[in-house]
C-alpha atoms as a PDB file:
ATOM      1  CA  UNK A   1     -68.716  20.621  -2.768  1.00  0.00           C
ATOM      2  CA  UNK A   2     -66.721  23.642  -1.776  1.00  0.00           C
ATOM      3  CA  UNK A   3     -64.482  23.353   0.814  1.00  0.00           C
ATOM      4  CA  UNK A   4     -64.827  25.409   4.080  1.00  0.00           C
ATOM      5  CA  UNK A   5     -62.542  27.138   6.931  1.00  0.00           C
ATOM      6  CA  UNK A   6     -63.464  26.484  10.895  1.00  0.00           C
ATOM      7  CA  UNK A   7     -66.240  29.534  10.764  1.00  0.00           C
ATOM      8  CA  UNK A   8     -67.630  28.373   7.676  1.00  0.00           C
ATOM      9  CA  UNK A   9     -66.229  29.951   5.082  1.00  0.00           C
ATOM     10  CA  UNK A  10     -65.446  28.893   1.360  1.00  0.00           C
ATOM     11  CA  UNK A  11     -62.038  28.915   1.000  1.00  0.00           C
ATOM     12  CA  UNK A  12     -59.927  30.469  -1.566  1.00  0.00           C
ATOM     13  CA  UNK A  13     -62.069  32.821  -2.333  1.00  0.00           C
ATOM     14  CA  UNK A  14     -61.855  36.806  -2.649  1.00  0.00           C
ATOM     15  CA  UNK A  15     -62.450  38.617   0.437  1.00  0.00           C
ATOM     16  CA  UNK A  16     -64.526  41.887   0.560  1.00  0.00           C
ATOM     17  CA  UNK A  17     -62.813  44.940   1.213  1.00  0.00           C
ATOM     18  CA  UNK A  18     -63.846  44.886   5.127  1.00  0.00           C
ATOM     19  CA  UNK A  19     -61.926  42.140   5.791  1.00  0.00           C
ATOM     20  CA  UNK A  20     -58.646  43.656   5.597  1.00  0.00           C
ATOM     21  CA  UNK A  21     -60.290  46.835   7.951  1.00  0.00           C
ATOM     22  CA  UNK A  22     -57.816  49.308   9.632  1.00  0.00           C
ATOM     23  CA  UNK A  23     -60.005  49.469  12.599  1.00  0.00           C
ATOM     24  CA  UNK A  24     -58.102  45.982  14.333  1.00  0.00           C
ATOM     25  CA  UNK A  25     -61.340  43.610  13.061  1.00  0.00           C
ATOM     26  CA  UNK A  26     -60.435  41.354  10.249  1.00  0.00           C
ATOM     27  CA  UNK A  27     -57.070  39.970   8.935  1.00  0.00           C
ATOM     28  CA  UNK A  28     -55.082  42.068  11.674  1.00  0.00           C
ATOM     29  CA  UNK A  29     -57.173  40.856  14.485  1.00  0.00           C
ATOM     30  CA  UNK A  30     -54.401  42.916  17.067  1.00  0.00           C
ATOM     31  CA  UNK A  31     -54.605  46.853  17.580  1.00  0.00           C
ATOM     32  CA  UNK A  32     -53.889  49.491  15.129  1.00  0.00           C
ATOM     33  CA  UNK A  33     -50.032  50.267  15.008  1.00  0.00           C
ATOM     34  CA  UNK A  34     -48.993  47.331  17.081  1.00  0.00           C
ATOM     35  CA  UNK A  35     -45.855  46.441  15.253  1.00  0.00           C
ATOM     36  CA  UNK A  36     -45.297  42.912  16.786  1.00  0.00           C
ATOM     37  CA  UNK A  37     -45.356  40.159  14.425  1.00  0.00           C
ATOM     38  CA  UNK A  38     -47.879  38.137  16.578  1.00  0.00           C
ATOM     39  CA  UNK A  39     -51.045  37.356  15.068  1.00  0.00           C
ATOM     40  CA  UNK A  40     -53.959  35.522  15.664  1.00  0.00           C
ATOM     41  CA  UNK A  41     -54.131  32.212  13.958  1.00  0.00           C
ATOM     42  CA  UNK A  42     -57.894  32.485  12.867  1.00  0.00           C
ATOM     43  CA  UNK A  43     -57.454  35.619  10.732  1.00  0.00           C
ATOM     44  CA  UNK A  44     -53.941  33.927   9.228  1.00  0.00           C
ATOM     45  CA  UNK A  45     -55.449  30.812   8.166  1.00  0.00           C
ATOM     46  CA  UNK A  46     -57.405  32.954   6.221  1.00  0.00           C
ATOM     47  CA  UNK A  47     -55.371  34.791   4.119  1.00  0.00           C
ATOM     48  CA  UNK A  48     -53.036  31.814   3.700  1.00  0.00           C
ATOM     49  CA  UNK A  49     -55.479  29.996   2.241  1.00  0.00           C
ATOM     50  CA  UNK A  50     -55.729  32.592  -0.151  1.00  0.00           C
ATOM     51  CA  UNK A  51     -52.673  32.271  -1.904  1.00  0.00           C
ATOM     52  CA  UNK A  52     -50.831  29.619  -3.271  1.00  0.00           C
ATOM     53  CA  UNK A  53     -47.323  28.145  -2.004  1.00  0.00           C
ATOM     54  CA  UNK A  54     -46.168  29.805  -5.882  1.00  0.00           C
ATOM     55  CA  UNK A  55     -48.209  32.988  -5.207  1.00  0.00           C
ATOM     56  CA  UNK A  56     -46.317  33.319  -1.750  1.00  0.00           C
ATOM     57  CA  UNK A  57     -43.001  32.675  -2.727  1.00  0.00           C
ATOM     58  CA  UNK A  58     -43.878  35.587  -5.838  1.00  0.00           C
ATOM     59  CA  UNK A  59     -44.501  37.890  -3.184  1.00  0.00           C
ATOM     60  CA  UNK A  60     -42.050  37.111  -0.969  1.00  0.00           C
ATOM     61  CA  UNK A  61     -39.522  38.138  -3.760  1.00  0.00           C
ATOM     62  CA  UNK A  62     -41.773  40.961  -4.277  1.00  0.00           C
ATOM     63  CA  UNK A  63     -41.470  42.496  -1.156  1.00  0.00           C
ATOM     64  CA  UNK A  64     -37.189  41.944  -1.046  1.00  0.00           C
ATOM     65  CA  UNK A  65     -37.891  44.652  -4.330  1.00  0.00           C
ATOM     66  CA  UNK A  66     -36.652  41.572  -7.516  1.00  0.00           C
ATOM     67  CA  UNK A  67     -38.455  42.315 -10.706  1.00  0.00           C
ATOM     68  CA  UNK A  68     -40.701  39.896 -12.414  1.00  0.00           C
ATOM     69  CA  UNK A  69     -37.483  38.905 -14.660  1.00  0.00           C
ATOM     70  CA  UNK A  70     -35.428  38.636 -11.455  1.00  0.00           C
ATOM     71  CA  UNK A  71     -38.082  36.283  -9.802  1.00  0.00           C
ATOM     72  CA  UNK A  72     -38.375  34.606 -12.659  1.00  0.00           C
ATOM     73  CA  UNK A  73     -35.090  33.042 -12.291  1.00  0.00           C
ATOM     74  CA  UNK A  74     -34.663  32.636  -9.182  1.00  0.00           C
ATOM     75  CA  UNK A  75     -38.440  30.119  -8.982  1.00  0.00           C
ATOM     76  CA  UNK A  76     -37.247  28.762 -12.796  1.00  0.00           C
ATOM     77  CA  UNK A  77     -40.550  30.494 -14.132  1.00  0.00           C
ATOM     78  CA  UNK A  78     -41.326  32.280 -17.072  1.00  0.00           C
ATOM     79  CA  UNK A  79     -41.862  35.950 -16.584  1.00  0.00           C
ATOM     80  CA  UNK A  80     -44.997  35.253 -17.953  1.00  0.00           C
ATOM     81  CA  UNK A  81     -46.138  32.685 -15.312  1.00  0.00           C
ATOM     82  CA  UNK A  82     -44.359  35.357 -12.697  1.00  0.00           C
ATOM     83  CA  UNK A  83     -46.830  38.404 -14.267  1.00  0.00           C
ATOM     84  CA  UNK A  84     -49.525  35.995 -14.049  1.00  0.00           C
ATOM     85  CA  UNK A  85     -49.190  35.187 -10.376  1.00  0.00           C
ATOM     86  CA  UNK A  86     -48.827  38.903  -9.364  1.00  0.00           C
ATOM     87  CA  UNK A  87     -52.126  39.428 -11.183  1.00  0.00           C
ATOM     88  CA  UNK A  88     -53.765  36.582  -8.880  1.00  0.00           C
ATOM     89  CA  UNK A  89     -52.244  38.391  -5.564  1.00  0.00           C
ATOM     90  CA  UNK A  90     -53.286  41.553  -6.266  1.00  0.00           C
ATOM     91  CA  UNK A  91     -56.725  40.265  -6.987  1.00  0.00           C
ATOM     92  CA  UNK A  92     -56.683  37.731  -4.285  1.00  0.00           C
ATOM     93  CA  UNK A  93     -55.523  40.724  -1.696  1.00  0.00           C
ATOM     94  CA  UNK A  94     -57.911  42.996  -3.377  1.00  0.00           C
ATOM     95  CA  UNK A  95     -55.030  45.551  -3.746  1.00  0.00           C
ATOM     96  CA  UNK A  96     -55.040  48.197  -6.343  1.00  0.00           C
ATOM     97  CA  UNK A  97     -51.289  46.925  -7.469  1.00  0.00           C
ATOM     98  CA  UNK A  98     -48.119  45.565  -6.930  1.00  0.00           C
ATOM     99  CA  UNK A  99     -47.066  47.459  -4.016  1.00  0.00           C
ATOM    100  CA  UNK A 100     -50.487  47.511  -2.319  1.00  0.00           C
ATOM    101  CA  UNK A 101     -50.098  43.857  -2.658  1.00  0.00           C
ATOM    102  CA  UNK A 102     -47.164  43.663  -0.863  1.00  0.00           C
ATOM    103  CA  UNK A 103     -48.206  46.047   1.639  1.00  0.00           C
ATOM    104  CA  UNK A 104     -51.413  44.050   2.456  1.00  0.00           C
ATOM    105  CA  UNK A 105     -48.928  40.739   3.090  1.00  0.00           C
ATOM    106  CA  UNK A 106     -47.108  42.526   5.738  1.00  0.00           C
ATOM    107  CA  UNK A 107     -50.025  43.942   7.447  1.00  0.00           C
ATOM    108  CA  UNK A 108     -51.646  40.928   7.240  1.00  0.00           C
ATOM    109  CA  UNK A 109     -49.069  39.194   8.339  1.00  0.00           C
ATOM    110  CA  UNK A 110     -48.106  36.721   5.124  1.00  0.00           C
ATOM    111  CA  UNK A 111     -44.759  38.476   5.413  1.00  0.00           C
ATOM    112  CA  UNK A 112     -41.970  39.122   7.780  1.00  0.00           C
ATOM    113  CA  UNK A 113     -41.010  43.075   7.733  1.00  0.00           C
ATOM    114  CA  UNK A 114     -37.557  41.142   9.490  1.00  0.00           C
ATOM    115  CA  UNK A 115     -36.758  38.671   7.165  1.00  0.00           C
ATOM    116  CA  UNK A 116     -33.630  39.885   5.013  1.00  0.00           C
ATOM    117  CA  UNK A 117     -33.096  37.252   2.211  1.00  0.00           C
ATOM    118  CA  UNK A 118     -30.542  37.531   0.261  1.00  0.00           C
ATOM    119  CA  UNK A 119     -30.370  34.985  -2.093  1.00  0.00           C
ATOM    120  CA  UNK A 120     -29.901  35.935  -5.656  1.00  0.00           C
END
């Protein structure tokens, strides 16, 4: 049996392309252009469950700008395994690449636009 979120859901599965609306409804579930990293926990649970811990950490390093080689050294992965999980986010996210990927975490809220790592 699949397993299910608080509204019912199946989780880790792909969300349609409404779910991640710009009209406030969805992932966001604040206003359009409120910058404030405050979200509702309902439409983050979501999305978390989306990705794995690996797939997170991928596009955390992502979104500081390392290449796949660069992230691949810094999680002791292959840049194989590092390629593959990028494919999975950008599916996952339903982006149409890399950067749309990483765009969709910070709107959505899977990443800090304040965090500054600068390890490696």
């Amino acid at each position: 049996m699949a397993m299910k979120d608080q509204r019912g859901y199946q989780a880790n599965t792909v969300p349609s392309r409404d779910f991640f609306a710009r009209d406030g409804v969805g992932v966001m579930n604040r206003p359009l252009g409120s910058r404030s990293g405050a979200f509702a926990s309902r439409g983050t649970n979501l999305v978390a469950m989306l990705l794995s811990t690996r797939e997170r950490d991928v596009l955390h390093w992502l979104a500081q700008g390392k290449t796949g080689g660069e992230i691949g050294m810094i999680l002791s992965i292959s840049v194989y395994t590092v390629r593959a999980h990028i494919r999975n986010i950008v599916r996952k996210l339903n982006a149409s690449n890399t950067a749309h990927a990483v765009a969709r975490g910070f709107r959505s809220g899977l990443l800090d636009p304040w965090d500054r790592d600068v390890r490696a």
